[in-house]
Protein backbone atom coordinates (compact mmCIF):
# COMPACT_ATOMS: atom_id res chain seq x y z
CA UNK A 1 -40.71 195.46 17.98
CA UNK A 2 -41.98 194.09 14.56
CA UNK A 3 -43.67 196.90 12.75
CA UNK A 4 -46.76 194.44 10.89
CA UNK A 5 -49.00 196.11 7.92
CA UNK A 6 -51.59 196.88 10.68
CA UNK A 7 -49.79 198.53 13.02
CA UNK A 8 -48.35 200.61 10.08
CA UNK A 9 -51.22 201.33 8.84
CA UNK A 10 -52.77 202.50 11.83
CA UNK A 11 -49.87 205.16 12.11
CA UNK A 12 -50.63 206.39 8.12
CA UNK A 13 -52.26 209.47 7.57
CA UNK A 14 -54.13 207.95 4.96
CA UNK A 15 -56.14 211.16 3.91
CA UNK A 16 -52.99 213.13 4.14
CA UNK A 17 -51.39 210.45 1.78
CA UNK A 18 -54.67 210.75 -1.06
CA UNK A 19 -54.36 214.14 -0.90
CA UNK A 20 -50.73 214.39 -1.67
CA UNK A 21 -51.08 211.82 -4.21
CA UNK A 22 -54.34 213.36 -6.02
CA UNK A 23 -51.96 216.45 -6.31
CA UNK A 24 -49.29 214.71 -7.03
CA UNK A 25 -51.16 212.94 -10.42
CA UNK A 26 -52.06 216.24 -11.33
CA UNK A 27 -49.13 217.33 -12.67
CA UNK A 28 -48.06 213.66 -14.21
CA UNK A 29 -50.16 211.60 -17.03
CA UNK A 30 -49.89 208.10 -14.56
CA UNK A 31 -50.55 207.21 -11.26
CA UNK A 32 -48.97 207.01 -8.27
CA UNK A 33 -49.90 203.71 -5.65
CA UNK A 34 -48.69 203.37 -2.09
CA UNK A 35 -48.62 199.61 -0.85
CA UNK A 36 -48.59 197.91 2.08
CA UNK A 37 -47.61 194.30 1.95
CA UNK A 38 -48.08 191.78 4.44
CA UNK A 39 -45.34 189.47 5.72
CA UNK A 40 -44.22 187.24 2.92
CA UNK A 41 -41.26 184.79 2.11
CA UNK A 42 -39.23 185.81 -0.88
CA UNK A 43 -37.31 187.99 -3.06
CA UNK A 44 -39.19 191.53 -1.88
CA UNK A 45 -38.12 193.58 -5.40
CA UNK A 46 -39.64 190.70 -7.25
CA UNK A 47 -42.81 190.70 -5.37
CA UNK A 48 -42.53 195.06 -6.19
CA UNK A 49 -42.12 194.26 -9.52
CA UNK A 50 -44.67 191.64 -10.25
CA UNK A 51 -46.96 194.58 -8.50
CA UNK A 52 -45.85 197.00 -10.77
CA UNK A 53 -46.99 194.66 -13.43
CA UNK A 54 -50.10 194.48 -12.92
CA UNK A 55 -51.00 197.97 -11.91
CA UNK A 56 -49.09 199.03 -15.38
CA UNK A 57 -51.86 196.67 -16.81
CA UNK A 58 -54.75 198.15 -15.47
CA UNK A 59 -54.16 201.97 -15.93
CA UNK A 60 -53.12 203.65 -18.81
CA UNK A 61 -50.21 205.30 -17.75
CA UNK A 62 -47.38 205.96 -20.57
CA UNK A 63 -44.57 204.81 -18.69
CA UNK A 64 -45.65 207.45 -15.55
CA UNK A 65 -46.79 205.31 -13.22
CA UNK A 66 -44.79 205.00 -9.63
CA UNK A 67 -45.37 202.45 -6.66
CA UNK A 68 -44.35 202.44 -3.60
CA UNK A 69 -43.52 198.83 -2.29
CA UNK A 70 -43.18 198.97 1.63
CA UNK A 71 -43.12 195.45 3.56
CA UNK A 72 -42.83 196.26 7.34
CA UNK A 73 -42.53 192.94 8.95
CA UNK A 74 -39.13 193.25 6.76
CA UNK A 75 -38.17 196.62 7.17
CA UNK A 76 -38.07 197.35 3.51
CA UNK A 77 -39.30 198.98 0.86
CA UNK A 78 -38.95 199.08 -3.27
CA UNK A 79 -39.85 202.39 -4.97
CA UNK A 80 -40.22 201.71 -8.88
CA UNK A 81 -41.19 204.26 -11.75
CA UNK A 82 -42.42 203.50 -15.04
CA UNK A 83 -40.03 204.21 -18.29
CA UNK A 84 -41.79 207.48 -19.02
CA UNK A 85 -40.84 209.10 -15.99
CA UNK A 86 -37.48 207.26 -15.20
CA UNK A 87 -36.47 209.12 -18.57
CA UNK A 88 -37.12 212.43 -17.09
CA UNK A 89 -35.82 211.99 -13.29
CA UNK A 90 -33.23 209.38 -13.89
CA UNK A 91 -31.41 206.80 -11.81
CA UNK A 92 -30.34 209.72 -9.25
CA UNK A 93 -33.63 210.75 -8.18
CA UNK A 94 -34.71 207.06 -7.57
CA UNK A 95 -31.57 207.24 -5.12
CA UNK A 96 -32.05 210.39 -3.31
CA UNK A 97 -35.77 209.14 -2.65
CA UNK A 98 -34.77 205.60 -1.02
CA UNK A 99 -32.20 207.75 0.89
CA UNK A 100 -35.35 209.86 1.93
CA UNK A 101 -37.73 206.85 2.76
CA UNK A 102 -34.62 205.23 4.60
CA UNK A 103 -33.81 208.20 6.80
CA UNK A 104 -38.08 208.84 7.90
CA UNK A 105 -38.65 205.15 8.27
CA UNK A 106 -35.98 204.76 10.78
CA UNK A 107 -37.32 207.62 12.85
CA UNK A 108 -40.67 206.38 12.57
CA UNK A 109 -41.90 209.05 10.48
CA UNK A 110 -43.97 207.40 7.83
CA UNK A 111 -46.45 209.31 7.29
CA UNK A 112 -43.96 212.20 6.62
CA UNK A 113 -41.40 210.32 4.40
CA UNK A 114 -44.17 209.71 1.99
CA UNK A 115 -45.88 212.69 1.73
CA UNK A 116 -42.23 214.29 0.66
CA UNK A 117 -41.48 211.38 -1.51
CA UNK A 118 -45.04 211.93 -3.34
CA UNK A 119 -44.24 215.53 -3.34
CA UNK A 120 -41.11 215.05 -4.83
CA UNK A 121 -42.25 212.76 -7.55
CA UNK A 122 -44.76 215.00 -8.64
CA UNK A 123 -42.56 217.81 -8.99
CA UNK A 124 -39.65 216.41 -10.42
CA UNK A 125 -41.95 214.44 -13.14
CA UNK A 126 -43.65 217.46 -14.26
């Protein structure tokens, strides 16, 4: 079965999600976006990155912001972090969060994997 942006969406806890993430920007200076792509044709980190971009662009953020890239139709996601924070987690913690996504998005626990990968980015960045 092809898991499409409205079926995942549907499953979301989405006022779980803006809770964890309002707490989460608490204890960073940037924000933190969850987004849900539809089906598209091309190089997935790009699309992440050209994302990134612009949502850099439109908050001020000092290198804190983090996104969460998930394309369903594709079964994949891109998590990316802003300078200011990648100085303070590092590479590793990038890592153990994909590992994270990877392991709740195969069980079909979305909602789940995100609010710990929130959680953990909020913590860690502190």
């Amino acid at each position: 079965m092809v898991m499409t942006k409205a079926k995942l969406l549907r499953s979301l806890d989405r006022e779980r999600l803006k809770a964890e993430i309002r707490q989460a920007e608490q204890r960073i200076s940037g924000e933190i976006r969850v987004s849900i792509s539809p089906v598209f044709w091309g190089d997935v980190r790009k699309a992440a990155e050209k994302a990134f971009l612009r949502m850099q662009s439109n908050i001020a953020t000092d290198g804190n912001a983090v996104l969460f890239f998930v394309v369903p139709a594709r079964r994949t996601f891109v998590v990316l972090g802003g300078s200011g924070i990648h100085a303070k987690v590092g590479q590793q913690f990038w890592q153990q969060i994909s590992d994270q996504l990877s392991a709740g998005f195969r069980e079909g626990d979305f909602t789940n994997s995100l609010l710990l990968a929130i959680a953990a980015v909020g913590k860690a960045a502190a």
